[in-house]
PDB file of N, CA and C in Angstrom:
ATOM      1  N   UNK A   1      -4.052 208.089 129.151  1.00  0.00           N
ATOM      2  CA  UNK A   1      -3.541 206.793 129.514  1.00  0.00           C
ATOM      3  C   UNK A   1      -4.115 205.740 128.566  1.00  0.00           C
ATOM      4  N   UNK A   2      -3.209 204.808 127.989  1.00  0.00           N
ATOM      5  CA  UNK A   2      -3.559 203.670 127.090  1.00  0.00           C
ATOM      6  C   UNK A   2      -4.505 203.048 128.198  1.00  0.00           C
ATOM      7  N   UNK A   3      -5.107 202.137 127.063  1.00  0.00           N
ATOM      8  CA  UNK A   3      -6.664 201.189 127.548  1.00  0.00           C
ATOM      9  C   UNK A   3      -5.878 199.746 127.883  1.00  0.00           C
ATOM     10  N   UNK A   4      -5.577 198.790 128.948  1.00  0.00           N
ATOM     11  CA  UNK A   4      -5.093 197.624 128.716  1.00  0.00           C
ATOM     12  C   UNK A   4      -5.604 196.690 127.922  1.00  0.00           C
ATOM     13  N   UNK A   5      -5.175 196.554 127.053  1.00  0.00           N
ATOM     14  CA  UNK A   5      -5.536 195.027 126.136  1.00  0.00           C
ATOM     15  C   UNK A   5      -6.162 193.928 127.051  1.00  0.00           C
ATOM     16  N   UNK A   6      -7.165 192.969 126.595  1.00  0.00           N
ATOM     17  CA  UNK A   6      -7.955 191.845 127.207  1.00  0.00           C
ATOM     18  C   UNK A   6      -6.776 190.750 126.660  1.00  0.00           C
ATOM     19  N   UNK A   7      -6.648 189.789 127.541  1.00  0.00           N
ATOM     20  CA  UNK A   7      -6.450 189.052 127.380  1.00  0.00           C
ATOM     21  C   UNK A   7      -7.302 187.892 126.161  1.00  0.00           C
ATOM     22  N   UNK A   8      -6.746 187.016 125.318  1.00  0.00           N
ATOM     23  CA  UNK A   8      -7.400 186.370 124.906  1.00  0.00           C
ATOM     24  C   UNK A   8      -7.532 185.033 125.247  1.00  0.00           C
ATOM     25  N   UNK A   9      -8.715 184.215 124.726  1.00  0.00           N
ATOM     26  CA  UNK A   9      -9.955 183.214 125.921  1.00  0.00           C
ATOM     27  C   UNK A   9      -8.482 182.174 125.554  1.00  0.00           C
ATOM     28  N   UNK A  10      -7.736 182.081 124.565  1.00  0.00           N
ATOM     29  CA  UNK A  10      -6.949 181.274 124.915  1.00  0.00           C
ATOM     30  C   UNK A  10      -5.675 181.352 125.781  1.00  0.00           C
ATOM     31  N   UNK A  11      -5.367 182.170 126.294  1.00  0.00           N
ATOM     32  CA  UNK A  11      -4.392 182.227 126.814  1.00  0.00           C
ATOM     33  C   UNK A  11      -4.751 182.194 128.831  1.00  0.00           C
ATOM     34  N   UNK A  12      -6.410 182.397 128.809  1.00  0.00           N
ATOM     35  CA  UNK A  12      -6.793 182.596 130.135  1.00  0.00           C
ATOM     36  C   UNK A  12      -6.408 181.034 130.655  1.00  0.00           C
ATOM     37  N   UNK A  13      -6.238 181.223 132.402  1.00  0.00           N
ATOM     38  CA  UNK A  13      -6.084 179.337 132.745  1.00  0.00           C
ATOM     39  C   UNK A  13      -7.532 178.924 133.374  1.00  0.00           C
ATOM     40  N   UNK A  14      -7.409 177.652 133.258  1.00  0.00           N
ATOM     41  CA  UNK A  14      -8.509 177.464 133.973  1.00  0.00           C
ATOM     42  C   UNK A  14      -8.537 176.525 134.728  1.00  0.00           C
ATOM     43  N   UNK A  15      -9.585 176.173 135.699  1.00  0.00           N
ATOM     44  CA  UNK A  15      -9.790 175.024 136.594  1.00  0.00           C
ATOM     45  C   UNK A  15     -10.272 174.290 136.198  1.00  0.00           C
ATOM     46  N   UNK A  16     -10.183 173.154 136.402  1.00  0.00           N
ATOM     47  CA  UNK A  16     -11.613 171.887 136.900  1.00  0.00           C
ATOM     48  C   UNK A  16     -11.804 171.616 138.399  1.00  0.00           C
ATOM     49  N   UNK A  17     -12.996 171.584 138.547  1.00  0.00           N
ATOM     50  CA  UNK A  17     -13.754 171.744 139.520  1.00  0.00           C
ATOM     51  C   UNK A  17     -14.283 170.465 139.716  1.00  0.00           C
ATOM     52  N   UNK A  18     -14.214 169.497 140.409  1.00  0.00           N
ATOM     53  CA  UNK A  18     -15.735 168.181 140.538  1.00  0.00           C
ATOM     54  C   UNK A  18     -16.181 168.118 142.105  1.00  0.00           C
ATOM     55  N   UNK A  19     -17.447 168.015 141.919  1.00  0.00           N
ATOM     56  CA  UNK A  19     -17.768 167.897 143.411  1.00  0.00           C
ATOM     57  C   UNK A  19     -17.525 166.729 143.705  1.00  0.00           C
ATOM     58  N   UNK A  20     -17.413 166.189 145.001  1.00  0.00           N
ATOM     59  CA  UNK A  20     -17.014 164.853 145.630  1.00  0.00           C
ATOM     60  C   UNK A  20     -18.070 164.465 146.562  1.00  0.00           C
ATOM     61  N   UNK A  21     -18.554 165.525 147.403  1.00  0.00           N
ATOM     62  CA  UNK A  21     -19.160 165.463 148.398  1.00  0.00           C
ATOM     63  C   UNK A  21     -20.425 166.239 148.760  1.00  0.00           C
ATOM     64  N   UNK A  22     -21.087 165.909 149.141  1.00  0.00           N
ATOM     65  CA  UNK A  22     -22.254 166.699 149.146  1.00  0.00           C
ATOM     66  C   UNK A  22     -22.469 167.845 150.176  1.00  0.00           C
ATOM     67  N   UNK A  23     -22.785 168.825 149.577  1.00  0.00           N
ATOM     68  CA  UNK A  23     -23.195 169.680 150.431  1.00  0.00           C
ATOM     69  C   UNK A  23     -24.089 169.897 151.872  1.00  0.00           C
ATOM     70  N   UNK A  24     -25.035 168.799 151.723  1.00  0.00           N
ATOM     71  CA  UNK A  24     -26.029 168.469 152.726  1.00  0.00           C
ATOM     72  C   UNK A  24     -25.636 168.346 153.917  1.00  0.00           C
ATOM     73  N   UNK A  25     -25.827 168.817 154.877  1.00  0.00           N
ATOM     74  CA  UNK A  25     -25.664 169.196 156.104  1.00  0.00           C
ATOM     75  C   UNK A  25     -23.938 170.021 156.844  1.00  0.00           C
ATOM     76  N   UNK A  26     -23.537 170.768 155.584  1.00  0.00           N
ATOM     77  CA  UNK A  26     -22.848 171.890 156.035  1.00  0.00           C
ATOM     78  C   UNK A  26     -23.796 173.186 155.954  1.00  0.00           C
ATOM     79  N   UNK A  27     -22.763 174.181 156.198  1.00  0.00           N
ATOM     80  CA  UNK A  27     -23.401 175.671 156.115  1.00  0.00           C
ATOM     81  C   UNK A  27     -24.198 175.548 155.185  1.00  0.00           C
ATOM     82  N   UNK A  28     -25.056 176.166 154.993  1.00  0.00           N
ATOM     83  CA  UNK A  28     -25.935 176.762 153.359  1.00  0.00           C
ATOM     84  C   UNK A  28     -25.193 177.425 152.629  1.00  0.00           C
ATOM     85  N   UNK A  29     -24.252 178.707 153.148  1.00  0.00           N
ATOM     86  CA  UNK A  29     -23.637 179.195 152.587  1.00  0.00           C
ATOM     87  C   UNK A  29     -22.698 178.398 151.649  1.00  0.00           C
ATOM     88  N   UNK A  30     -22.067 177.276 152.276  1.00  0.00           N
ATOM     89  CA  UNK A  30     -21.333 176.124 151.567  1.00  0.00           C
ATOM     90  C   UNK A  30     -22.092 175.848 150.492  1.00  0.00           C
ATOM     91  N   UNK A  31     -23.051 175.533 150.790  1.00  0.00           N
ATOM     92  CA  UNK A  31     -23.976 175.115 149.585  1.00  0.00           C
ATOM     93  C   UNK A  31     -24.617 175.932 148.310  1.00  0.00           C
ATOM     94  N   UNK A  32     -24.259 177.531 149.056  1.00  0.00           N
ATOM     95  CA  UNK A  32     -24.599 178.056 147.956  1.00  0.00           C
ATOM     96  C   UNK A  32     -23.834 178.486 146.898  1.00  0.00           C
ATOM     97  N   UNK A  33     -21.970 178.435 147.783  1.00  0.00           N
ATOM     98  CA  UNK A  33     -20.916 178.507 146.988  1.00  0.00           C
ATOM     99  C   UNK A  33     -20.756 177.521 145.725  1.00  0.00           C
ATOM    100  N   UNK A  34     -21.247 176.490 146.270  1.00  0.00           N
ATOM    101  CA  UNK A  34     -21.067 175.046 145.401  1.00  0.00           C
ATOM    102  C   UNK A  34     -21.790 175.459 144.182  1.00  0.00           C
ATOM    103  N   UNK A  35     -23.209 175.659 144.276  1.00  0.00           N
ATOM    104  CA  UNK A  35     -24.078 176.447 143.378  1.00  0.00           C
ATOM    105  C   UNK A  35     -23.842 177.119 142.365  1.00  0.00           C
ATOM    106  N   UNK A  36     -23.240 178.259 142.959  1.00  0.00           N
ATOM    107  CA  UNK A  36     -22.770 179.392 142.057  1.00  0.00           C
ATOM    108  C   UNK A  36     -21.956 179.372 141.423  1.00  0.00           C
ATOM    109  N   UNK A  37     -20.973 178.014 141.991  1.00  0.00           N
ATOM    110  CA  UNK A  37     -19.757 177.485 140.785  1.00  0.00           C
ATOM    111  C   UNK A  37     -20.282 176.785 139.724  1.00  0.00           C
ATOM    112  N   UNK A  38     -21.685 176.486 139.999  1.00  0.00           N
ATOM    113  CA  UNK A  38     -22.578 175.675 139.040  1.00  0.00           C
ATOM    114  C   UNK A  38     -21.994 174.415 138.610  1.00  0.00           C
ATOM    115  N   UNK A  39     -21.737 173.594 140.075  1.00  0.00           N
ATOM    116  CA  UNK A  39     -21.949 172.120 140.168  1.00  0.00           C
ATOM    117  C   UNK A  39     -23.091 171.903 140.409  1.00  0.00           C
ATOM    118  N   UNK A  40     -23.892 170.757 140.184  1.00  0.00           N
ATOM    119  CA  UNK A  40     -25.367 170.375 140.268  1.00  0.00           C
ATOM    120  C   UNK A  40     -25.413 169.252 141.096  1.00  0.00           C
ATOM    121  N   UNK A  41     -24.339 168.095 140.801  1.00  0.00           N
ATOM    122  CA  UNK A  41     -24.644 166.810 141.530  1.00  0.00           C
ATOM    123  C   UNK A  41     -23.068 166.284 141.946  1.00  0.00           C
ATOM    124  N   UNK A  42     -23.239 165.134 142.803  1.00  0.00           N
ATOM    125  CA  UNK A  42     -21.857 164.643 142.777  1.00  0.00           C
ATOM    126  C   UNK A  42     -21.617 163.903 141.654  1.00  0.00           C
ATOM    127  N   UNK A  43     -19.996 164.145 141.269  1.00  0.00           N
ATOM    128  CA  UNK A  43     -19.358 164.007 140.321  1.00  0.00           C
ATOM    129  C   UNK A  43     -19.583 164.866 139.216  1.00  0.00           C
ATOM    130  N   UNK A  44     -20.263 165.750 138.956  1.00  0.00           N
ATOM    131  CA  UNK A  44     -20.401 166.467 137.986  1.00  0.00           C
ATOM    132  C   UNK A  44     -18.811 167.902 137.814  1.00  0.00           C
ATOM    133  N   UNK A  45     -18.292 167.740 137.036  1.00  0.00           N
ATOM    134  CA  UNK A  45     -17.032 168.510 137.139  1.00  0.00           C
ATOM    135  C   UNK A  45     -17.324 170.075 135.747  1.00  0.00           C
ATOM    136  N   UNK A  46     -16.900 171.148 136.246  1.00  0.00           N
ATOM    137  CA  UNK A  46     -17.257 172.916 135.980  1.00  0.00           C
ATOM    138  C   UNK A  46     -15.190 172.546 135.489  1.00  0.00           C
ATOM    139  N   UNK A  47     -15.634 173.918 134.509  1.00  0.00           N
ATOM    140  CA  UNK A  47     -13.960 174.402 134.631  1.00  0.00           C
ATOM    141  C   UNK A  47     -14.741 175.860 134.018  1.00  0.00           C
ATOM    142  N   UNK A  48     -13.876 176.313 135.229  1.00  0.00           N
ATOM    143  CA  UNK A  48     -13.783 177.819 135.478  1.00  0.00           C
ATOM    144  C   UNK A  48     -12.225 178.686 135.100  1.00  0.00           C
ATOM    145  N   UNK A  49     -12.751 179.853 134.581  1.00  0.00           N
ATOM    146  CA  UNK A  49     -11.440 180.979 134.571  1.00  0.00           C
ATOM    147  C   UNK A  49     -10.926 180.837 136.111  1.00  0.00           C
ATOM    148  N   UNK A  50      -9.760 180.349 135.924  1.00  0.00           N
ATOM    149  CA  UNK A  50      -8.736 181.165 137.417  1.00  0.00           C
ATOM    150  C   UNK A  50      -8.609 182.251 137.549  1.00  0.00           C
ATOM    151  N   UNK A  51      -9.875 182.776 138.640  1.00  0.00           N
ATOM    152  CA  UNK A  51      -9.288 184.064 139.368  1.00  0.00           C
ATOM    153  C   UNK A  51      -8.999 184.153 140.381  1.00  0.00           C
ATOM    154  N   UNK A  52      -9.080 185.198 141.080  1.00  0.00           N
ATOM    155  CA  UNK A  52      -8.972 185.400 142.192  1.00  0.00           C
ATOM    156  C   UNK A  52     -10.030 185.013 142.867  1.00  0.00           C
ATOM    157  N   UNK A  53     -11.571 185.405 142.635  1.00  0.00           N
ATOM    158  CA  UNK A  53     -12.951 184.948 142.796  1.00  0.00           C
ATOM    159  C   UNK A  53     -12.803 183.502 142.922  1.00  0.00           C
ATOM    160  N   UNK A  54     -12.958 182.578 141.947  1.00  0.00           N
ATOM    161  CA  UNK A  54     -12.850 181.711 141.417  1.00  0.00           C
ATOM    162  C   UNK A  54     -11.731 180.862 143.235  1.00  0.00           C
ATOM    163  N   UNK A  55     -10.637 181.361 143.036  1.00  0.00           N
ATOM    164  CA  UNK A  55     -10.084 180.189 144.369  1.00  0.00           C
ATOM    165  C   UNK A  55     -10.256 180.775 145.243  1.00  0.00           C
ATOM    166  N   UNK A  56     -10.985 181.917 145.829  1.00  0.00           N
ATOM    167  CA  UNK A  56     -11.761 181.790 146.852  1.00  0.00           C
ATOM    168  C   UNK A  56     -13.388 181.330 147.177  1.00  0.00           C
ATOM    169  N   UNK A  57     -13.641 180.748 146.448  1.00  0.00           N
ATOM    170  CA  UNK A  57     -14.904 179.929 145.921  1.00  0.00           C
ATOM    171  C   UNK A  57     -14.437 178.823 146.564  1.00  0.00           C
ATOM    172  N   UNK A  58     -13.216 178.153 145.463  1.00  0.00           N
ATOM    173  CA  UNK A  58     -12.593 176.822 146.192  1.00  0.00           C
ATOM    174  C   UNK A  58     -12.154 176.698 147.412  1.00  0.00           C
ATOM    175  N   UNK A  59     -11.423 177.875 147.876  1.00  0.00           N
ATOM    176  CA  UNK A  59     -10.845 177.498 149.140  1.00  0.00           C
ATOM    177  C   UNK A  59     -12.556 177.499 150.413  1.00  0.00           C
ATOM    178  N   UNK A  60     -13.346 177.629 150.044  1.00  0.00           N
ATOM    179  CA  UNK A  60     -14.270 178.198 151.313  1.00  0.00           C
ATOM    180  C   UNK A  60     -15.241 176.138 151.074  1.00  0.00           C
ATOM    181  N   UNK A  61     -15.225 175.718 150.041  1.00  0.00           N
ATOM    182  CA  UNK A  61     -15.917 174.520 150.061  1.00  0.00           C
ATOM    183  C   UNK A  61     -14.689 173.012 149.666  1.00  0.00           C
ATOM    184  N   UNK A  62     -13.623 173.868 150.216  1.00  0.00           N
ATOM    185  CA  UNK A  62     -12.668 172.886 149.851  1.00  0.00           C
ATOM    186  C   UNK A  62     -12.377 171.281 149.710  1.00  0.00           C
ATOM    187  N   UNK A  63     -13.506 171.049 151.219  1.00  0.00           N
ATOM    188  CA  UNK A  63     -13.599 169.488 151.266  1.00  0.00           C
ATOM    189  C   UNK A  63     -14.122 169.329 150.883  1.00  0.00           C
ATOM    190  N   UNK A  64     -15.414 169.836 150.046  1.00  0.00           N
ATOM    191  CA  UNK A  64     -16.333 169.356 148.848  1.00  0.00           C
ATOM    192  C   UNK A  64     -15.798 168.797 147.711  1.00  0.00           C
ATOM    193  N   UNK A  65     -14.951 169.560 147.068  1.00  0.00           N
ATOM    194  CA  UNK A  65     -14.403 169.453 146.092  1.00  0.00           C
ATOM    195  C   UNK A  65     -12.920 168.705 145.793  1.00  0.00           C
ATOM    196  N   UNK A  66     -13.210 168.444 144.031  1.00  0.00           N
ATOM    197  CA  UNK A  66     -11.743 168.223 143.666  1.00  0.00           C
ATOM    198  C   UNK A  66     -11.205 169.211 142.776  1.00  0.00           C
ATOM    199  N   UNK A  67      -9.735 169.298 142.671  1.00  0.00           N
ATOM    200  CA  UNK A  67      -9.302 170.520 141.581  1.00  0.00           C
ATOM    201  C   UNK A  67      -8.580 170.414 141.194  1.00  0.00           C
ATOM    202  N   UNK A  68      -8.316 170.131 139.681  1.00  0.00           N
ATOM    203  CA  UNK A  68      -7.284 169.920 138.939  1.00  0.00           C
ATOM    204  C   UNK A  68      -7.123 171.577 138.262  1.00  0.00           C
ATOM    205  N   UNK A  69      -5.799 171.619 137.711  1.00  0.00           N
ATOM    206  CA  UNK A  69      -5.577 172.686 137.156  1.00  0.00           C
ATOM    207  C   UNK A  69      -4.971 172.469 135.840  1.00  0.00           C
TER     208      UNK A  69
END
């Protein structure tokens, strides 16, 4: 069986991400999602590969965030 070809970094999509809201006094878990998307502060905006990972990240801290595509 052939090997699938990678996509190349230009053709991948991606997000922007900005936090809006602070994490502080939701779940931790909320907070650790926020984290791992590696936002740091409010207003600080990430752009991430769209995956599948990736918008279920967003969808779980949703009111935190903003998301442009």
């Amino acid at each position: 069986m052939a090997k699938k070809t990678a996509k190349k970094n230009d053709e991948t999509r991606k997000v922007r991400i900005t936090l809006v809201k602070s994490p502080i006094g939701f779940d931790r878990t909320q907070g650790a999602t926020v984290q791992g998307m590696g936002l740091r502060r409010i207003g600080h905006t990430v752009e991430l590969v769209d995956t599948p990972a990736t918008r279920g990240m967003i969808l779980k801290v949703r009111h935190l965030v903003t998301v442009q595509e």
